[in-house]
Protein backbone atom coordinates (compact mmCIF):
# COMPACT_ATOMS: atom_id res chain seq x y z
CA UNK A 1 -31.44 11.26 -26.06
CA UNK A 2 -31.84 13.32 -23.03
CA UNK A 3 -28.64 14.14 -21.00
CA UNK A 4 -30.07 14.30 -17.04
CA UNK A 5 -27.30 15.42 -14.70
CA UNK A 6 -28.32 14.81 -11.14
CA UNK A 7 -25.83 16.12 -7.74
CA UNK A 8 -26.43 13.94 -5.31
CA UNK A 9 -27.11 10.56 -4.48
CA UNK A 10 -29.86 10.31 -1.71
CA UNK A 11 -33.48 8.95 -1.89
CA UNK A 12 -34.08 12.44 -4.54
CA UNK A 13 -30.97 11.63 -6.36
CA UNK A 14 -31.15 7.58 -6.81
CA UNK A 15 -34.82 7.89 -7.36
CA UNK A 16 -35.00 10.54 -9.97
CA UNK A 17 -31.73 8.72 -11.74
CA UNK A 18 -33.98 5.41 -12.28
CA UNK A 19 -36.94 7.40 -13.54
CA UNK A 20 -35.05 9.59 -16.25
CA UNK A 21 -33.45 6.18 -16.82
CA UNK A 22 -37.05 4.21 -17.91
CA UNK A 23 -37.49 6.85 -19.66
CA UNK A 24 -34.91 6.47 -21.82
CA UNK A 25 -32.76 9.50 -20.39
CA UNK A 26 -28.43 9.41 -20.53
CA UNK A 27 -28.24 10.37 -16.76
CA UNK A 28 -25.19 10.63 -15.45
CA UNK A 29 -25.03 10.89 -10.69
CA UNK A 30 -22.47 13.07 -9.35
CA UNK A 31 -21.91 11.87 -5.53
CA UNK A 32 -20.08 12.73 -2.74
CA UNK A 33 -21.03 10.83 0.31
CA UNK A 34 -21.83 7.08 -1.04
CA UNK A 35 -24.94 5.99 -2.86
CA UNK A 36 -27.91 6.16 -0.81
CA UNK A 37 -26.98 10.15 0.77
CA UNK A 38 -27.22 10.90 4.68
CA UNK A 39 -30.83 9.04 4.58
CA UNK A 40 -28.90 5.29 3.68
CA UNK A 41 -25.69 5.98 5.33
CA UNK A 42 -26.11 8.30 8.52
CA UNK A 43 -29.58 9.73 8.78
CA UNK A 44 -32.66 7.33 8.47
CA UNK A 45 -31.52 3.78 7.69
CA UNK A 46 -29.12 4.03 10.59
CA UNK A 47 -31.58 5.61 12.88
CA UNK A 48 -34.46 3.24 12.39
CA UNK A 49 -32.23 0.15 12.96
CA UNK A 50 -30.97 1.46 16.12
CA UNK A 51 -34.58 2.20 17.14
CA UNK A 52 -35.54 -1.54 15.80
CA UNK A 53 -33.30 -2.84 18.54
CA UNK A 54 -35.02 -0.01 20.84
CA UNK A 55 -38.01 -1.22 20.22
CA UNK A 56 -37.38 -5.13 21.32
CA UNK A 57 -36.02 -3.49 24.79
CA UNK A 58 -39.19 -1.58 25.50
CA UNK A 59 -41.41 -4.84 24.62
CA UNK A 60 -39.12 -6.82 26.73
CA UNK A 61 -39.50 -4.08 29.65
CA UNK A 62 -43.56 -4.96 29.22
CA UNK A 63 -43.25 -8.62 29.14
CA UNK A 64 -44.01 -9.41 32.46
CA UNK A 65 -47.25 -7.93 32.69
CA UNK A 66 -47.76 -10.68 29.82
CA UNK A 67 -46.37 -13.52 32.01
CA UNK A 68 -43.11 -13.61 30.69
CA UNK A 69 -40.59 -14.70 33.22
CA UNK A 70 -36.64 -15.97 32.64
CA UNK A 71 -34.71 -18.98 33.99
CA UNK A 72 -32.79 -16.97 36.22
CA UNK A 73 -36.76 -15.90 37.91
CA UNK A 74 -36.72 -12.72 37.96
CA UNK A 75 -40.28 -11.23 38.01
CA UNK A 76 -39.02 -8.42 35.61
CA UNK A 77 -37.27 -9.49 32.32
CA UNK A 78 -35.75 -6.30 31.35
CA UNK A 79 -33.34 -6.76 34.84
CA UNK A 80 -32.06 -9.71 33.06
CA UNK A 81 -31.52 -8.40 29.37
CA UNK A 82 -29.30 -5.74 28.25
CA UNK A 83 -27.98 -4.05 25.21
CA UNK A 84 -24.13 -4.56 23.85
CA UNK A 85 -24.18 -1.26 21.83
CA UNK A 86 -20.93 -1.86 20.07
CA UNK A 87 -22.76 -4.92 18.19
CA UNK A 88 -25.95 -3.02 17.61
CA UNK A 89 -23.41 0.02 16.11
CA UNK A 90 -21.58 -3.03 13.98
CA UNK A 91 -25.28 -3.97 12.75
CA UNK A 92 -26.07 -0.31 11.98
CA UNK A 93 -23.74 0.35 9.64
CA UNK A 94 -23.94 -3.14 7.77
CA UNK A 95 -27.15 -2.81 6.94
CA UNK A 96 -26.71 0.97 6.09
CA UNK A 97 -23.81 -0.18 3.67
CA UNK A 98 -25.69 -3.40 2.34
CA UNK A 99 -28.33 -1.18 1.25
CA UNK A 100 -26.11 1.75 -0.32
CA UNK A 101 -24.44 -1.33 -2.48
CA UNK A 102 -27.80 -2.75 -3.11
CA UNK A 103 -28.54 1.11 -4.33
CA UNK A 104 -25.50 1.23 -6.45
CA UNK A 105 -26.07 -2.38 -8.20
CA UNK A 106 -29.83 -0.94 -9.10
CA UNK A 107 -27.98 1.93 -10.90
CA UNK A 108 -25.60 -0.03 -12.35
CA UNK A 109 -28.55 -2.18 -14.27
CA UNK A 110 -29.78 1.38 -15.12
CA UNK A 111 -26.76 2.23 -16.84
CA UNK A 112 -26.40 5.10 -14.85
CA UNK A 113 -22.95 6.46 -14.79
CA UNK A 114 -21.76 7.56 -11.14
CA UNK A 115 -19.01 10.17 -10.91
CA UNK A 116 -17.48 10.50 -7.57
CA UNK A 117 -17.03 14.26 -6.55
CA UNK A 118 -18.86 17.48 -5.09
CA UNK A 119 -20.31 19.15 -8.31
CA UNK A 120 -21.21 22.61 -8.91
CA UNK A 121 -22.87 24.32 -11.92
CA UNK A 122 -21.54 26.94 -14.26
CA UNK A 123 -24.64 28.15 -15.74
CA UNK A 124 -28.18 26.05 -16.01
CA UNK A 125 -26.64 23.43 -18.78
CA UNK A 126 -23.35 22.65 -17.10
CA UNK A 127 -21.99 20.95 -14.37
CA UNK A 128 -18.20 20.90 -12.98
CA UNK A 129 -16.70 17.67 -11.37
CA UNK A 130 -13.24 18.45 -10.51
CA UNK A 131 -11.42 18.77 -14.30
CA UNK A 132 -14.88 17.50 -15.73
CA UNK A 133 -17.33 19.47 -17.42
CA UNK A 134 -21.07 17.79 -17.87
CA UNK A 135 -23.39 19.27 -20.06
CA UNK A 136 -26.81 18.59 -19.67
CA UNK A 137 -30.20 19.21 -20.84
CA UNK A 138 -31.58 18.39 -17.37
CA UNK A 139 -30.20 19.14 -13.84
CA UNK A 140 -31.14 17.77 -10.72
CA UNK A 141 -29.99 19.40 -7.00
CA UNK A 142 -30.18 16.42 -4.77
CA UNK A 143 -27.41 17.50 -2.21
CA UNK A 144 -29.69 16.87 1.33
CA UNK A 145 -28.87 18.51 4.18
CA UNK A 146 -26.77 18.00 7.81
CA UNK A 147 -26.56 18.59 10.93
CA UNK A 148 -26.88 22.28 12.64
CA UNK A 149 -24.40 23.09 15.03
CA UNK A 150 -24.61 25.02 18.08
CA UNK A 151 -22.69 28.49 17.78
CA UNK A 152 -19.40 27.04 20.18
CA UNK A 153 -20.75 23.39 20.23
CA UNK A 154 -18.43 22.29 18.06
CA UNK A 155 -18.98 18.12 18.32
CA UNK A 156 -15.84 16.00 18.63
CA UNK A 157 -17.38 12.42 17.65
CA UNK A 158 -16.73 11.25 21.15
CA UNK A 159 -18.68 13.08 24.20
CA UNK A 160 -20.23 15.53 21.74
CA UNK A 161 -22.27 14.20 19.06
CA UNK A 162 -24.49 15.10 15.89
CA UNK A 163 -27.00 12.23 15.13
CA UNK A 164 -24.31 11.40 12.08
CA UNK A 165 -21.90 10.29 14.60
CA UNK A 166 -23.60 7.91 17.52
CA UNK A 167 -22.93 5.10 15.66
CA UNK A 168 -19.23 4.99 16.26
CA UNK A 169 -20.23 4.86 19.88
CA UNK A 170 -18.69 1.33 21.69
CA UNK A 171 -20.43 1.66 24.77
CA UNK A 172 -24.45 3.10 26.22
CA UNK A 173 -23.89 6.65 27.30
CA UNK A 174 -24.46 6.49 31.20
CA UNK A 175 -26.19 9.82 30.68
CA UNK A 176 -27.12 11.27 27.80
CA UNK A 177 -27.99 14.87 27.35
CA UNK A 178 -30.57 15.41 23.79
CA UNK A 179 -30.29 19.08 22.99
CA UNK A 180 -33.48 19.82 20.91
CA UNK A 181 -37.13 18.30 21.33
CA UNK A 182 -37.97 17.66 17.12
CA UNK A 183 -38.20 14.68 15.55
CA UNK A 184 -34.69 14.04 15.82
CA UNK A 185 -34.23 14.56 19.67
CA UNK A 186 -37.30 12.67 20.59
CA UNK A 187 -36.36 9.87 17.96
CA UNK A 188 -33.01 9.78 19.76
CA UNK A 189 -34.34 10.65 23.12
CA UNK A 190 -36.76 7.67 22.97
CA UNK A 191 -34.50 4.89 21.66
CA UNK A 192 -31.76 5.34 23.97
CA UNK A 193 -34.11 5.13 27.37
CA UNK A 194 -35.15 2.22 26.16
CA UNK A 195 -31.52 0.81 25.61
CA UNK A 196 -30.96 1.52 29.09
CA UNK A 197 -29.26 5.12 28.99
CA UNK A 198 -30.54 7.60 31.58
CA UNK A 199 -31.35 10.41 29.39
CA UNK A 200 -32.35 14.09 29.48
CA UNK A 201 -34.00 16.23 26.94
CA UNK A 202 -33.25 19.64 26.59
CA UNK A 203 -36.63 21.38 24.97
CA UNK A 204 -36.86 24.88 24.17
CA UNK A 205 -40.78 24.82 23.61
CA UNK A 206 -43.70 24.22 26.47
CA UNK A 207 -43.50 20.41 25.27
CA UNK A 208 -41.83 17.77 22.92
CA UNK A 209 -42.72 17.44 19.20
CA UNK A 210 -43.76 21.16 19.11
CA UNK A 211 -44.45 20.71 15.11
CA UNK A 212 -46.62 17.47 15.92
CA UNK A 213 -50.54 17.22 16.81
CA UNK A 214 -50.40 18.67 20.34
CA UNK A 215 -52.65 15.38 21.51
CA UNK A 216 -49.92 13.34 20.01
CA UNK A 217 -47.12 14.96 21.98
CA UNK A 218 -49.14 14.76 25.16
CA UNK A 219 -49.25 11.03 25.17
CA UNK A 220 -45.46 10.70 24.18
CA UNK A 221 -44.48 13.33 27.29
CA UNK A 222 -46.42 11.59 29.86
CA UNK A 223 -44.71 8.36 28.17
CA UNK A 224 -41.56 9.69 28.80
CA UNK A 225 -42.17 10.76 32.45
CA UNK A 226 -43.50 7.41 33.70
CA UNK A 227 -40.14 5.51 32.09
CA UNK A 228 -38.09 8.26 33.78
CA UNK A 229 -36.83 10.24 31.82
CA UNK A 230 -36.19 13.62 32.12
CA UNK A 231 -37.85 16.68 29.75
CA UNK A 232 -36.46 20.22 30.72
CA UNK A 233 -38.86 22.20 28.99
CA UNK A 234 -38.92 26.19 28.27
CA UNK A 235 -35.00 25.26 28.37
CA UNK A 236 -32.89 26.23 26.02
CA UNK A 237 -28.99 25.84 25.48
CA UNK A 238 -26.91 27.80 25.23
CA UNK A 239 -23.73 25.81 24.69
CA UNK A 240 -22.38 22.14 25.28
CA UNK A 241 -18.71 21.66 26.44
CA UNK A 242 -16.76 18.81 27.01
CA UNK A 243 -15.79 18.48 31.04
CA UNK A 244 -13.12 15.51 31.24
CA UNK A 245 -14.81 12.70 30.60
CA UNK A 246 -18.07 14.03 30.18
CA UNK A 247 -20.33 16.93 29.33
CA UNK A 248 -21.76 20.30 30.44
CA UNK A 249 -24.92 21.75 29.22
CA UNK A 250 -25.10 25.52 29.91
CA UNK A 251 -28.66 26.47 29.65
CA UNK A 252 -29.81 30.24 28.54
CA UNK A 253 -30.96 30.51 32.46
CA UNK A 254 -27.74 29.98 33.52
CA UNK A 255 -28.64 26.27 35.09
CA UNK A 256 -26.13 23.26 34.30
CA UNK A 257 -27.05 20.03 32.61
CA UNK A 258 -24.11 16.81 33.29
CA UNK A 259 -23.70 14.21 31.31
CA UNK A 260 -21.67 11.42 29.81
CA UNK A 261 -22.42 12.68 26.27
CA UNK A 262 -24.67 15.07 24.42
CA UNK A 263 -26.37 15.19 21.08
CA UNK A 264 -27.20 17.63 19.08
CA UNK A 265 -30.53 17.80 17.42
CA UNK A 266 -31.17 21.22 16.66
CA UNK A 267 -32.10 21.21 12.93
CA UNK A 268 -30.66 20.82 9.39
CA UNK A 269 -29.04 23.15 6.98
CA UNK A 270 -29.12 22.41 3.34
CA UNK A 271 -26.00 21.61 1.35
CA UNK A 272 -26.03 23.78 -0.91
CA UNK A 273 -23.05 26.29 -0.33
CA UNK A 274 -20.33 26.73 -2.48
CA UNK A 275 -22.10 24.94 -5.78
CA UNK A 276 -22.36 28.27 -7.88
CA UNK A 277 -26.39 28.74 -7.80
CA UNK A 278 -27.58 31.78 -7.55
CA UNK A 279 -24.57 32.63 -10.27
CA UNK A 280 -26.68 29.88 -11.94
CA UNK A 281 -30.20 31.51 -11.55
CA UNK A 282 -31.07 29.44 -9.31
CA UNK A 283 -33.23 31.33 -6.50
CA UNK A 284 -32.65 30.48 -2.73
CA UNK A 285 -34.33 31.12 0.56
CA UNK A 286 -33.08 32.96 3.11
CA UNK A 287 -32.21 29.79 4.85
CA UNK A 288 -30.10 28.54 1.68
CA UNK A 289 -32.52 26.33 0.64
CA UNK A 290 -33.24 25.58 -3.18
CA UNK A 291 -36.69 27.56 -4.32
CA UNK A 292 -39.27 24.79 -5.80
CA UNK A 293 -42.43 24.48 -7.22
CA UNK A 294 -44.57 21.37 -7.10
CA UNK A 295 -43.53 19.63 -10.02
CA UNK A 296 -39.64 20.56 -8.72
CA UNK A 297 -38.44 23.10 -10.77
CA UNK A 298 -36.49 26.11 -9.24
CA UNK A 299 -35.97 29.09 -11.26
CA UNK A 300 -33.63 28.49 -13.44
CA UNK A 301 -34.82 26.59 -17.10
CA UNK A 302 -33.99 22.84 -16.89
CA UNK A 303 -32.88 22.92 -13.31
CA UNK A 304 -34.87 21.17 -10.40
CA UNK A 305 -34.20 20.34 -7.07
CA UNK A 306 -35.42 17.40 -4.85
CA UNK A 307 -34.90 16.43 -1.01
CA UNK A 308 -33.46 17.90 2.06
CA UNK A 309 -31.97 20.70 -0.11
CA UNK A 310 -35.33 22.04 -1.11
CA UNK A 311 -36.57 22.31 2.62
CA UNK A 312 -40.08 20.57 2.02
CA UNK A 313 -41.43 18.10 4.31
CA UNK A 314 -37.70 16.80 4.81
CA UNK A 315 -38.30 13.38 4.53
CA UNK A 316 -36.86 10.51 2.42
CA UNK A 317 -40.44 9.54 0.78
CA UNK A 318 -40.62 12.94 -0.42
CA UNK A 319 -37.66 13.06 -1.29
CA UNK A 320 -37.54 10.28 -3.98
CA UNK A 321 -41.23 11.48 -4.69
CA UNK A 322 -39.84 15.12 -6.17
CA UNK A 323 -36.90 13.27 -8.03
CA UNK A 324 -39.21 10.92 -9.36
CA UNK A 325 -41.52 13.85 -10.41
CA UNK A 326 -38.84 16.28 -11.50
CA UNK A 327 -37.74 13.44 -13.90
CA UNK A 328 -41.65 12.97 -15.15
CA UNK A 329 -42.04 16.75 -15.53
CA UNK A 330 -38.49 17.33 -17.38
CA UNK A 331 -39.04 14.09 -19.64
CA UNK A 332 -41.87 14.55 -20.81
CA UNK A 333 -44.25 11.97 -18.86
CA UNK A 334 -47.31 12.35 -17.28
CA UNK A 335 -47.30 14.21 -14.03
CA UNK A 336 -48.93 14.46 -10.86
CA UNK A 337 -47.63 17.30 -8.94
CA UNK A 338 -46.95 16.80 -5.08
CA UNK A 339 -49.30 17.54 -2.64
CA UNK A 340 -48.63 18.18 0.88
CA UNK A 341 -52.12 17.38 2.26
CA UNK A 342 -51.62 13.23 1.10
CA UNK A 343 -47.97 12.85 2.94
CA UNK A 344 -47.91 10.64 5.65
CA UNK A 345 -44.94 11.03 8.57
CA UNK A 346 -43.97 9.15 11.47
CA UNK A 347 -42.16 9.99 14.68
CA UNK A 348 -40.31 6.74 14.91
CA UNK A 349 -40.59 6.55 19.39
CA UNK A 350 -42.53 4.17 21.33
CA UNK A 351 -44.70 4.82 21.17
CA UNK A 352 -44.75 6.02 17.34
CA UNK A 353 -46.74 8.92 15.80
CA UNK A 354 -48.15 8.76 12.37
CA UNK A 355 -49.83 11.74 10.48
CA UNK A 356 -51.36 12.47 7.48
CA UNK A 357 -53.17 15.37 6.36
CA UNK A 358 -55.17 17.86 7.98
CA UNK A 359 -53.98 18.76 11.39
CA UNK A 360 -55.25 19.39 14.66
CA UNK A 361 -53.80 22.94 14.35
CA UNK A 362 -55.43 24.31 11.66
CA UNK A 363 -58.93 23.02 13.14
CA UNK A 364 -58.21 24.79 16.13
CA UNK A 365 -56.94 28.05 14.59
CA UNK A 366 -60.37 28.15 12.70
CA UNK A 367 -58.77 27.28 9.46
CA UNK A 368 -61.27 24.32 8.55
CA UNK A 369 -64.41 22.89 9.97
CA UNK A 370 -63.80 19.27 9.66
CA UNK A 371 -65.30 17.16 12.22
CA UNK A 372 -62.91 15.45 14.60
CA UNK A 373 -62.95 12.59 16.72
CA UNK A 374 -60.36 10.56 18.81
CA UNK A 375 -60.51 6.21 19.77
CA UNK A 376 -58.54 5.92 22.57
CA UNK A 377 -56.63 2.79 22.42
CA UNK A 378 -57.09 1.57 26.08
CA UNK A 379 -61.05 1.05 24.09
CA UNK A 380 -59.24 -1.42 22.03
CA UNK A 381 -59.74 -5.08 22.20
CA UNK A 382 -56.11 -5.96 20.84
CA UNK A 383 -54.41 -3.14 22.68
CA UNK A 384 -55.61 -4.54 25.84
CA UNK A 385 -54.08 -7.98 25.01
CA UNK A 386 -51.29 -6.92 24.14
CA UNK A 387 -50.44 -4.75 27.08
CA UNK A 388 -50.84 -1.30 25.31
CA UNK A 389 -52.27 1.17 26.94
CA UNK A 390 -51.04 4.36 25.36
CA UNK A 391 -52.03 6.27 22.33
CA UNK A 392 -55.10 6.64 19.86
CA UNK A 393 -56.72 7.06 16.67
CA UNK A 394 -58.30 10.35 15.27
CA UNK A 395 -59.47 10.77 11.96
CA UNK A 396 -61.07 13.96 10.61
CA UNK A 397 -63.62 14.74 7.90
CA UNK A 398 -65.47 16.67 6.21
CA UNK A 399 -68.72 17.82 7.15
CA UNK A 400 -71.33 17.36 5.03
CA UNK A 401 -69.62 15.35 2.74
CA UNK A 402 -68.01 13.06 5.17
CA UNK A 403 -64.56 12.54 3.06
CA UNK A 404 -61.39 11.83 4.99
CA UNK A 405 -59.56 15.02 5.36
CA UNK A 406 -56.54 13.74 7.50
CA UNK A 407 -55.49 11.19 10.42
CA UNK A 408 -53.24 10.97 13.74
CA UNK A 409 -52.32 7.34 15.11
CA UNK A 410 -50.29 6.94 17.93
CA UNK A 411 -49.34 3.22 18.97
CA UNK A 412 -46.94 0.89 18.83
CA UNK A 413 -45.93 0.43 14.40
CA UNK A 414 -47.99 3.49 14.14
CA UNK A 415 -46.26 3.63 10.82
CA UNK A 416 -48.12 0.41 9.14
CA UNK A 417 -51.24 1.48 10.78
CA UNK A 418 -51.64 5.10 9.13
CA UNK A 419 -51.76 3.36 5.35
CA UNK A 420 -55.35 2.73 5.30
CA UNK A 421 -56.15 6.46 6.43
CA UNK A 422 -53.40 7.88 4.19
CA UNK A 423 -55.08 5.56 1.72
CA UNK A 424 -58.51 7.30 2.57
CA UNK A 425 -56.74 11.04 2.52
CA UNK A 426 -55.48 10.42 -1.09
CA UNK A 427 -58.53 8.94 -2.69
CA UNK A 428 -60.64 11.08 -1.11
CA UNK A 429 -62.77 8.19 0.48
CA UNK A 430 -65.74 8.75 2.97
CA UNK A 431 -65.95 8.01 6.99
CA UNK A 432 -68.90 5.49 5.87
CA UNK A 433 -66.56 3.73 3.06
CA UNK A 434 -63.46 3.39 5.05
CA UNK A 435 -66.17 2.25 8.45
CA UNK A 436 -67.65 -0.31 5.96
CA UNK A 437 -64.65 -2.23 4.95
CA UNK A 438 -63.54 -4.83 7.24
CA UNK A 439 -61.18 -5.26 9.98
CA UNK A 440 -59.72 -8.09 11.39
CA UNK A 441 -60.89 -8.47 15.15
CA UNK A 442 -59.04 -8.19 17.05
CA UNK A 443 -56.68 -5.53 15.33
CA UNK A 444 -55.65 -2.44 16.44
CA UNK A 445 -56.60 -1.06 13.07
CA UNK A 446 -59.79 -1.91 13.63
CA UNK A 447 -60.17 1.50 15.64
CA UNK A 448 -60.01 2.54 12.49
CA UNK A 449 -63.03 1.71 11.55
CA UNK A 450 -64.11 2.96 14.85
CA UNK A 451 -62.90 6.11 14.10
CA UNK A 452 -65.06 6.32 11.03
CA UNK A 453 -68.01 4.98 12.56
CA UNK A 454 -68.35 7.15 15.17
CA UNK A 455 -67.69 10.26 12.68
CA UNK A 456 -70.94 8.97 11.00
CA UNK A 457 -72.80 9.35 13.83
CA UNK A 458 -71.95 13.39 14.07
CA UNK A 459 -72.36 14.00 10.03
């Protein structure tokens, strides 16, 4: 019987330990943080709950151009409705904790053993918990990644704040300052507007989402400027200091930024300091993250890596995807290797933006000729009923063979709505296949179809 040692116990960790498990693997999870990693307890569970209650305020803020009106008869609902953040905090982290024990009880009928302790190797085939010594035939680097910290930002958990740390918050910042304009600062930046926090984002670049489809980030800027808040672009801090009972942002220019509270959202650094692998032979990057290939091996025999840690595409599908396909690829199973080009993403604001595939980047930069074309939503029969007027859908293909090469939606649940092109993406489907299937009318998937239709029409 295989002995799989895996360090960590995120999405790469818990998924890869239930893999080597079926397979009939003695794995053994050495945790620090709690079952489930950053991505259950602090990162994404947490965050998408918090925007889930987001997301209720921004429809309510739209109901009246639906008719919606309240006893009290005020023409605008969202005067009469507003958010007790120390109860939406209290939900937060019950449902993050639910689902770590619901985690843990999944392990448990996997007869996975869980060792609680930061462990670090001493050579390829053994790791060191405390006064315990594992050996193993398999090792698995699942350690994630947290929050980077401004040189002389130091946060305090109470006016200065990583995204790991909001949730202890009892009250709405008056004024919240979001230092860094990535997923993570508009996620943040997005949510809290819409909870009723006058909010200011602090973006280095010459717009929001600069890693996003530029279209995309367009919508979601002019989005922001018509609820009212405020995007300082080309701005870049420089540091954030607490002032009494609030915050200063000093900005590389030398201008000042007040607030109640900042957060910091200026990247990730992997956890993997202090674990003994390069002593190990196991390669890093500059950046400290773990070397991979695409079955999630690093360099050293017998020892993958999966998640944050490894620096690709850091998020939680992929993450469980490389544990699950590190186990496959160790234990002997058949194997798909990942590929980048079939991962779908979402930017979880309102509204949201979903991706998969080739980008609008590439195309431009004269990296592919795939034919492009963009549905504006306002076209849309169910968009216009339901009050939406932002956001699209763009689909690209191939040319002469017409196959789905890739896919941007913006719109409200973006993140349901990108399936059927992520669907298309991965089993290489055609613009005439995916237009012939039907849609539900109205939908807002059926633009879609549109999409496809029109890409006919140009092939």
């Amino acid at each position: 019987m295989a002995r799989v040692v895996i360090i960590g116990g995120g999405p790469g960790g818990y998924e890869a330990a239930s893999a080597a498990a079926q397979l009939g693997a003695e794995v053994t999870v050495v945790d620090s943080d709690g079952i489930g990693g950053s991505a259950v307890l602090t990162d994404c569970v947490p965050s998408k709950t918090l925007i889930a209650t987001a997301e209720v305020m921004t429809e309510v803020e739209e109901a009246g151009e639906l008719g919606v009106r309240l006893d009290d008869g005020d023409d605008d609902p969202a005067n009469s409705v507003r958010v007790d953040l120390s109860v939406v905090n209290k939900r937060v982290k019950a449902l993050a904790a639910a689902q770590s024990s619901g985690i843990s009880r999944r392990l448990d009928r996997d007869k996975v053993r869980v060792i609680q302790g930061r462990g670090r190797m001493d050579g390829p085939e053994t790791v060191v918990v405390g006064d315990e010594r594992l050996d193993a035939d398999v090792v698995l680097i699942a350690t994630g990644a947290r929050p980077r910290i401004l040189k002389g930002s130091e946060p305090d958990g109470e006016r200065i704040l990583t995204w790991e740390q909001v949730y202890e918050l009892e009250e709405l910042p008056e004024r919240l300052i979001v230092v860094g304009s990535g997923v993570t600062g508009a996620e943040f930046a997005s949510a809290y507007d819409a909870l009723g926090s006058d909010v200011v984002l602090v973006s280095s670049r010459d717009r929001v989402l600069p890693g996003e489809d530029a279209d995309a980030a367009a919508v979601l800027e002019d989005v922001f400027k018509r609820r009212g808040l405020t995007v300082l672009s080309k701005s870049r801090a420089e540091s954030v200091k607490r002032s009494g009972d609030g915050v200063v942002v000093t900005l590389t220019d030398g201008r000042k930024v007040e607030g109640s509270h900042a957060l910091l959202a200026v990247g990730s650094l992997p956890n993997t300091d202090d674990m003994n692998l390069v002593e190990s032979g196991v390669s890093l990057t500059d950046g400290g993250f773990v070397q991979v290939d695409r079955v999630s091996r690093t360099t050293a025999r017998g020892v993958y890596a999966a998640g944050d840690c490894t620096g690709v595409l850091m998020l939680a599908s992929v993450a469980a995807m490389q544990g699950r396909i590190a186990m496959a690829h160790a234990l002997g199973d058949a194997v798909t290797p990942l590929d980048q080009s079939t991962v779908s993403a979402n930017v979880f604001t309102a509204p949201e933006i979903a991706t998969v595939g080739l980008t609008q980047a590439v195309v431009d930069a004269g990296g592919s000729t795939a034919l492009v074309v963009k549905v504006p939503l306002s076209d849309n029969a169910r968009a216009k009923m339901q009050g939406v007027r932002d956001g699209f859908v763009k689909l690209f293909c191939l040319p002469n063979t017409g196959i789905v090469v890739g896919g941007v939606v913006v719109a409200p649940r973006a993140s349901e709505l990108i399936h059927p092109i992520s669907l298309a993406v991965g089993t290489r489907l055609t613009v005439d296949q995916v237009a012939q299937s039907f849609t539900v009318y109205p939908s807002i998937s059926g633009s879609v179809a549109e999409a496809a239709r029109r890409l006919h029409l140009r092939n």
